[in-house]
PDB file of N, CA and C in Angstrom:
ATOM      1  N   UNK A   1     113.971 -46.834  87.697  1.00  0.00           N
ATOM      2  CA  UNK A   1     112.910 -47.671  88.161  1.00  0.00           C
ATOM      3  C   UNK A   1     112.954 -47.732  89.684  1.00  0.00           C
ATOM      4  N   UNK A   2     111.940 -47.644  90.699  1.00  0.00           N
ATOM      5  CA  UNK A   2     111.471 -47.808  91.904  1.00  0.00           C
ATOM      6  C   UNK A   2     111.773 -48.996  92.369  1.00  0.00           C
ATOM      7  N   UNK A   3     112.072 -49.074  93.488  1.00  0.00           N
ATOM      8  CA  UNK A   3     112.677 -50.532  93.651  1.00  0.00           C
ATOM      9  C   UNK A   3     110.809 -50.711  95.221  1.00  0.00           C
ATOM     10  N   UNK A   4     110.335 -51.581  94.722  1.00  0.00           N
ATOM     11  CA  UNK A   4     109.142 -52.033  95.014  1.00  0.00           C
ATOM     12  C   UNK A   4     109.132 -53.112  96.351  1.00  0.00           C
ATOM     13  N   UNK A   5     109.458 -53.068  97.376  1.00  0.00           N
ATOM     14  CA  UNK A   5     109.481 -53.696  98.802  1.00  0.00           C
ATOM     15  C   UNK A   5     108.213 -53.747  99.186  1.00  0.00           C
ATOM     16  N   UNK A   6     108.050 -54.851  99.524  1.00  0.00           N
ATOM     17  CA  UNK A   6     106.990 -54.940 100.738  1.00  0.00           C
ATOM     18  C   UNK A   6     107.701 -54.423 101.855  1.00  0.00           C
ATOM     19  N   UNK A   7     106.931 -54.115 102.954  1.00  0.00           N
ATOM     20  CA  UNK A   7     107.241 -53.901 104.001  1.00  0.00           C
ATOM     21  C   UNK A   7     107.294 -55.180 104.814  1.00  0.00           C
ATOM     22  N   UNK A   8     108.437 -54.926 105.791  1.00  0.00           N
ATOM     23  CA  UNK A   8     108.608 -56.562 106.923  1.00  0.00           C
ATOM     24  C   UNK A   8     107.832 -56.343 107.861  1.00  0.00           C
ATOM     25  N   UNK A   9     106.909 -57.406 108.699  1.00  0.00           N
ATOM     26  CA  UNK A   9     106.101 -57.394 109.418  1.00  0.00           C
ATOM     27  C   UNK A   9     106.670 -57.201 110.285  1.00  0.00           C
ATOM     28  N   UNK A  10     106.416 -56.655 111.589  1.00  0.00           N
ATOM     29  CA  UNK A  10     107.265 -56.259 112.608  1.00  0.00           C
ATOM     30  C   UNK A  10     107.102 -57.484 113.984  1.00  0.00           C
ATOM     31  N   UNK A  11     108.404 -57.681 114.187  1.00  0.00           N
ATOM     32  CA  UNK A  11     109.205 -59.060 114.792  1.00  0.00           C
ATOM     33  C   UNK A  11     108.599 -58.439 116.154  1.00  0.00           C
ATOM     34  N   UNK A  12     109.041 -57.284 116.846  1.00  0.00           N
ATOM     35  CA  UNK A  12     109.302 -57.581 118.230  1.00  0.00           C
ATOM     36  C   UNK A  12     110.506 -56.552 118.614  1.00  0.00           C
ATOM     37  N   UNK A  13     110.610 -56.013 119.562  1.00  0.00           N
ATOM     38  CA  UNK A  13     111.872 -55.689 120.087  1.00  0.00           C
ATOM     39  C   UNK A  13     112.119 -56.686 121.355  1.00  0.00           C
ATOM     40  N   UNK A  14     113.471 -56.823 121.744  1.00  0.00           N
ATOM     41  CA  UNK A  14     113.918 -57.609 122.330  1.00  0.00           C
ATOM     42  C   UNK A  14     113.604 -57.423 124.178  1.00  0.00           C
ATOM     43  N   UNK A  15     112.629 -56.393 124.383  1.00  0.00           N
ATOM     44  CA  UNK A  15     112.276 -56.530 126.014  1.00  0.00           C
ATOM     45  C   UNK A  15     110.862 -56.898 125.433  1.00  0.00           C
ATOM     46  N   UNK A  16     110.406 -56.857 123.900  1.00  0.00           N
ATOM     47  CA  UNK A  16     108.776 -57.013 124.418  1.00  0.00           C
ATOM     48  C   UNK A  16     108.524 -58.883 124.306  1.00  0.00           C
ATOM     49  N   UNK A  17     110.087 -59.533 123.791  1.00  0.00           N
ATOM     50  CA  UNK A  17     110.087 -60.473 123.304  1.00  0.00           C
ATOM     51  C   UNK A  17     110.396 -61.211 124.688  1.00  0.00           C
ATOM     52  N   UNK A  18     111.308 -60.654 125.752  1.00  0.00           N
ATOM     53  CA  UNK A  18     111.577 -61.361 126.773  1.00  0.00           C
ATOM     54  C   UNK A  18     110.722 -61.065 127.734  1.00  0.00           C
ATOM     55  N   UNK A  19     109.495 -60.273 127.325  1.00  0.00           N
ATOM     56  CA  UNK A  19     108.262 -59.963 128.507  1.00  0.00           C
ATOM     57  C   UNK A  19     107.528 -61.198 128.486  1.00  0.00           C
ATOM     58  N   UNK A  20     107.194 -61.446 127.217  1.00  0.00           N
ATOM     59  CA  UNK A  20     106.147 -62.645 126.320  1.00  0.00           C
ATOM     60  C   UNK A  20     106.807 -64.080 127.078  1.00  0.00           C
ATOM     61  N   UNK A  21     108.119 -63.790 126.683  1.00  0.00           N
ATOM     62  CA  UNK A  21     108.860 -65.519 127.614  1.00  0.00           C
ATOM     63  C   UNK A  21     108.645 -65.148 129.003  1.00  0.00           C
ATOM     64  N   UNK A  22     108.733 -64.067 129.762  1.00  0.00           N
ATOM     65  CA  UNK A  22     108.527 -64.275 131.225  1.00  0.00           C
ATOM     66  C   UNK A  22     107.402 -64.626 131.571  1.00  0.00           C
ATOM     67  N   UNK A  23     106.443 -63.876 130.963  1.00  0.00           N
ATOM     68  CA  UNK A  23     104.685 -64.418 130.962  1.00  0.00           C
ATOM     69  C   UNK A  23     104.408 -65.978 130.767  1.00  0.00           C
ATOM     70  N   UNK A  24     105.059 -66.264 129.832  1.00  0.00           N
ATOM     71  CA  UNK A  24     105.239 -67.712 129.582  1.00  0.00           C
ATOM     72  C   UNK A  24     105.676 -68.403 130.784  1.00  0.00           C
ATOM     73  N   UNK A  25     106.132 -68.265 131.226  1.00  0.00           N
ATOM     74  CA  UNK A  25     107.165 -69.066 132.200  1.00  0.00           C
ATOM     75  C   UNK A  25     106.644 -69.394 133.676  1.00  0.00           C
ATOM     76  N   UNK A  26     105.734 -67.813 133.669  1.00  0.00           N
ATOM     77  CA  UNK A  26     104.951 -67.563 134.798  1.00  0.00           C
ATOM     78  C   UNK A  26     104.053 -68.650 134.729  1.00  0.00           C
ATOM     79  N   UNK A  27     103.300 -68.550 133.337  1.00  0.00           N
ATOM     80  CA  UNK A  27     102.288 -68.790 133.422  1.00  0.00           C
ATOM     81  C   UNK A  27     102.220 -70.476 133.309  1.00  0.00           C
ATOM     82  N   UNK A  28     103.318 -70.824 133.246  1.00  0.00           N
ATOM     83  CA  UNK A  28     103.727 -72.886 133.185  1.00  0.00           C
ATOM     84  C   UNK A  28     104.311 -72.912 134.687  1.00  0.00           C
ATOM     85  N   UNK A  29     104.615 -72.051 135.192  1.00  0.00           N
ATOM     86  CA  UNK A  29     105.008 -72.065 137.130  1.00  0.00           C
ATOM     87  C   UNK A  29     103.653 -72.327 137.915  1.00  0.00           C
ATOM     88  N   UNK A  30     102.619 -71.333 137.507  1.00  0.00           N
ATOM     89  CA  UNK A  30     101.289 -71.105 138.169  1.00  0.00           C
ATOM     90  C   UNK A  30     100.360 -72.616 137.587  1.00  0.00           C
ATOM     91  N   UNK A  31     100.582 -73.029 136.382  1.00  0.00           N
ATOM     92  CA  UNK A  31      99.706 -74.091 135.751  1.00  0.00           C
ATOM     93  C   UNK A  31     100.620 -75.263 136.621  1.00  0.00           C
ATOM     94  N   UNK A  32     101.481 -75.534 136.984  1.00  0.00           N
ATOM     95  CA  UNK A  32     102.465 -76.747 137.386  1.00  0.00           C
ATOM     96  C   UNK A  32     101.856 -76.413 138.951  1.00  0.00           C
ATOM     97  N   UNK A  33     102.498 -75.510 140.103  1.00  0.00           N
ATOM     98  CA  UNK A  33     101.603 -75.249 140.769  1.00  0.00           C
ATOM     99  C   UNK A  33      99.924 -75.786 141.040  1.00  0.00           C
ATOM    100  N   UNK A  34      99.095 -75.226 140.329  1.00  0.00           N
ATOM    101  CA  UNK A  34      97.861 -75.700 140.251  1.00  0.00           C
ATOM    102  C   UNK A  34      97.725 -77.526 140.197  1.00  0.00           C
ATOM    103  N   UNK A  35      98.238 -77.794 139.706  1.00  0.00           N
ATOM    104  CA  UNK A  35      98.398 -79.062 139.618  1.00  0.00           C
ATOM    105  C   UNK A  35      99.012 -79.930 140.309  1.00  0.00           C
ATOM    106  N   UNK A  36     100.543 -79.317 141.019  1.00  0.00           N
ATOM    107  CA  UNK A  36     100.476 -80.038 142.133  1.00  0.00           C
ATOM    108  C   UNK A  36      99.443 -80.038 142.951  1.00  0.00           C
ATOM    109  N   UNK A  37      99.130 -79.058 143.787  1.00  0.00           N
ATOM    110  CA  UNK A  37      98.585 -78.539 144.464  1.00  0.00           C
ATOM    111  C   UNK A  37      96.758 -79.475 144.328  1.00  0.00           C
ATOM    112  N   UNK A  38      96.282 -79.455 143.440  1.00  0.00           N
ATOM    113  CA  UNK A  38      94.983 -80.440 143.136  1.00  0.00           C
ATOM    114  C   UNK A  38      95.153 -81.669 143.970  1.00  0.00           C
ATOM    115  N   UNK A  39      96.768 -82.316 143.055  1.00  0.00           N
ATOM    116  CA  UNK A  39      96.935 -84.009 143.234  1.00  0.00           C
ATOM    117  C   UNK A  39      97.132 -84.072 144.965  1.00  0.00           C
ATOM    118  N   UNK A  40      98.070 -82.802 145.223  1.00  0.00           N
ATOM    119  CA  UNK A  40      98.545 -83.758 146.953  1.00  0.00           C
ATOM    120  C   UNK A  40      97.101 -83.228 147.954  1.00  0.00           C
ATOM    121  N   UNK A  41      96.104 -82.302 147.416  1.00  0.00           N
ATOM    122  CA  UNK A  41      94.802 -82.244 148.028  1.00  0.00           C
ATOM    123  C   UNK A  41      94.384 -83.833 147.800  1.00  0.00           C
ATOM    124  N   UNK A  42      94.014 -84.070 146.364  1.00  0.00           N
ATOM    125  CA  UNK A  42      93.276 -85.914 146.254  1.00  0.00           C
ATOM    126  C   UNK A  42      94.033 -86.426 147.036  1.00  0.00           C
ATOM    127  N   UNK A  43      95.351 -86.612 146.943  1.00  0.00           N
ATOM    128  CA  UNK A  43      96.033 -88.002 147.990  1.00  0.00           C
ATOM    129  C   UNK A  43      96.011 -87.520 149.818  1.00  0.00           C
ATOM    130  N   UNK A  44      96.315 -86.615 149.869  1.00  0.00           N
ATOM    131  CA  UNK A  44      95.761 -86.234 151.423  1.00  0.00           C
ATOM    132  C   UNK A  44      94.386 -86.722 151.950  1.00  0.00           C
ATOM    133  N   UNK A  45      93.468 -86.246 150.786  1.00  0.00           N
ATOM    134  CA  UNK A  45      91.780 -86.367 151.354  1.00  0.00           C
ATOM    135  C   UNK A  45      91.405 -87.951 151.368  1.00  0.00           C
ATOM    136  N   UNK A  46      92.310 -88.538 150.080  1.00  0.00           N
ATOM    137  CA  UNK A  46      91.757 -89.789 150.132  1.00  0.00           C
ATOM    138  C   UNK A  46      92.248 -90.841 150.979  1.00  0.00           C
ATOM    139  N   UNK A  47      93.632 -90.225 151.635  1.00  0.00           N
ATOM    140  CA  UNK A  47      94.826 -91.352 151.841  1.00  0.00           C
ATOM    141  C   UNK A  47      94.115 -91.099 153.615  1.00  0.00           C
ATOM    142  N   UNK A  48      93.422 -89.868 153.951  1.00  0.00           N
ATOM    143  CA  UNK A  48      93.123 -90.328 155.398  1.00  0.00           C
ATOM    144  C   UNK A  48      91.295 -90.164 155.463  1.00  0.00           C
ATOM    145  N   UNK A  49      90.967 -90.431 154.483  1.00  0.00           N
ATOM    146  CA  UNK A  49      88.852 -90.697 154.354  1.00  0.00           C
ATOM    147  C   UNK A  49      88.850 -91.796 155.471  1.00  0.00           C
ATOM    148  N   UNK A  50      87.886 -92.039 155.689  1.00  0.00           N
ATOM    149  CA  UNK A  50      87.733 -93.639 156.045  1.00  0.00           C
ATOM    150  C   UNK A  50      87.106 -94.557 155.092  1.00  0.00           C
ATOM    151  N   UNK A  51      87.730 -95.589 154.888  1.00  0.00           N
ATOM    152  CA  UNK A  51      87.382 -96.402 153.457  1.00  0.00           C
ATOM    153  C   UNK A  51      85.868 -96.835 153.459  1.00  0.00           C
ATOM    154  N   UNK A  52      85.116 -97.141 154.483  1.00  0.00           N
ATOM    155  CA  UNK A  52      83.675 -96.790 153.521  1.00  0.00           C
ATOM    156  C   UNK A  52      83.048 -95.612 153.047  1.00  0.00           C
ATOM    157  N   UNK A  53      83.623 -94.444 153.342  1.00  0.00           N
ATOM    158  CA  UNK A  53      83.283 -93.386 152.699  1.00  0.00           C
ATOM    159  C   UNK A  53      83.843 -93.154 151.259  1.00  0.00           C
ATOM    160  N   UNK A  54      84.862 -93.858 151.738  1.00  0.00           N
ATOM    161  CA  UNK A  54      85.616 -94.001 149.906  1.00  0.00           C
ATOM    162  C   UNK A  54      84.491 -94.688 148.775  1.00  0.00           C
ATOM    163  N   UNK A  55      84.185 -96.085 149.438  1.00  0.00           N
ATOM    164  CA  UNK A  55      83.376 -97.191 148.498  1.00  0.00           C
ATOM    165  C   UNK A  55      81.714 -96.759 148.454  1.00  0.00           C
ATOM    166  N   UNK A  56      81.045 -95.775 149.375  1.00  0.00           N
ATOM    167  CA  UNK A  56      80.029 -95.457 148.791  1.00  0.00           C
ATOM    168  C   UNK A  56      79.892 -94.140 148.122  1.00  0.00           C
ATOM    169  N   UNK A  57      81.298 -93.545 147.923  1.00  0.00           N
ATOM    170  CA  UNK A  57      81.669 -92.438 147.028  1.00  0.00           C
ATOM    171  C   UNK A  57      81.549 -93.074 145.644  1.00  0.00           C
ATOM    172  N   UNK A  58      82.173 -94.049 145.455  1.00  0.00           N
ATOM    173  CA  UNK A  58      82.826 -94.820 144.479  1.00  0.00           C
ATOM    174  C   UNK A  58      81.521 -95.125 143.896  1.00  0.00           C
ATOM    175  N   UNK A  59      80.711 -96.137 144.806  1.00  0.00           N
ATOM    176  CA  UNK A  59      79.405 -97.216 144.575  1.00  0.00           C
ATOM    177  C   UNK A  59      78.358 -96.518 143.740  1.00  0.00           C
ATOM    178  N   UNK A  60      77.920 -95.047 144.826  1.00  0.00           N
ATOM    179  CA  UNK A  60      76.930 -93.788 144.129  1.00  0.00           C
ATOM    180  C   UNK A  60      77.266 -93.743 142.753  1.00  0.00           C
ATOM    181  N   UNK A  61      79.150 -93.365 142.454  1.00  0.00           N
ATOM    182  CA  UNK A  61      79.353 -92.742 141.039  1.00  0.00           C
ATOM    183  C   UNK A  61      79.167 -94.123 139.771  1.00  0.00           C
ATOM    184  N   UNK A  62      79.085 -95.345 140.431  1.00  0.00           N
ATOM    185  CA  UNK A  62      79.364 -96.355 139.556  1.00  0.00           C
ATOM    186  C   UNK A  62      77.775 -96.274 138.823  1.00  0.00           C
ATOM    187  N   UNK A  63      76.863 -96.292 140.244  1.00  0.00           N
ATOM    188  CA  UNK A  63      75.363 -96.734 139.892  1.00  0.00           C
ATOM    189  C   UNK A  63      74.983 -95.256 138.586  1.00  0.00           C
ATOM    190  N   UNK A  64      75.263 -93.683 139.516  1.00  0.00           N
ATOM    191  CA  UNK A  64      74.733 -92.923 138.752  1.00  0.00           C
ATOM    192  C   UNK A  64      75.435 -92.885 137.049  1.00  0.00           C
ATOM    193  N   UNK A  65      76.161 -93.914 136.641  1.00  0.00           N
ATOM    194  CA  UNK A  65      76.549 -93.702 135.539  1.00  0.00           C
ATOM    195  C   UNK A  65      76.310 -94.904 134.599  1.00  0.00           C
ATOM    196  N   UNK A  66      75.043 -96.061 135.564  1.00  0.00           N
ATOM    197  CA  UNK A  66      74.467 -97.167 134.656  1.00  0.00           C
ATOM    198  C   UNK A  66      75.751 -97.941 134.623  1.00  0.00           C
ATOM    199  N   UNK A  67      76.901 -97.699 135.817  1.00  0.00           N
ATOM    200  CA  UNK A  67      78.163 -99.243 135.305  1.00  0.00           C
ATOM    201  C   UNK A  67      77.332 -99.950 136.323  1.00  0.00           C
ATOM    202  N   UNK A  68      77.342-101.912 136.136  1.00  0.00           N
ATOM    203  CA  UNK A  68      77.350-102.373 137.292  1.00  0.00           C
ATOM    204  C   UNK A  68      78.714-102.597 137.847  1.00  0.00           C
ATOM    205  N   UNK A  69      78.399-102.613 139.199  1.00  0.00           N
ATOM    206  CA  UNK A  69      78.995-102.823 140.509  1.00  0.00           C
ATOM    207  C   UNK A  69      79.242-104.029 141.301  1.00  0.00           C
ATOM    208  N   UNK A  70      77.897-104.679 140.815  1.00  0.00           N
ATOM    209  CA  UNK A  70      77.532-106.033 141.938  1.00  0.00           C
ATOM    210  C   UNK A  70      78.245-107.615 140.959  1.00  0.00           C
TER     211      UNK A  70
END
């Protein structure tokens, strides 16, 4: 009698497996990056605006979205 196997799906060899984690790794360096990089732009831009440019930034987005303000 034939001995009847499926075949095993194929895993990976071990450089294509540590390519996939470097890509990975890259790619949570470049996303962390990006993200600093956003926040210390907002706190730079906002931390030296001059504050009525802040509050009719603010005022515009409150009105164009139907919150009151007053």
């Amino acid at each position: 009698m034939q001995n009847k196997m499926k075949p095993r799906a194929r895993i990976g060899t071990a450089a294509e497996l540590a390519s996939a984690t470097d890509w990975s790794r890259a790619a949570t360096r470049a996303s962390l990056l990006a993200a600093f990089a956003l926040g210390a732009s907002l706190v730079f831009l906002v931390g030296f605006a001059q504050s009525a440019a802040l509050h009719d930034a603010a005022h515009d987005t409150r009105h164009s979205n139907n919150f009151p303000c007053h």
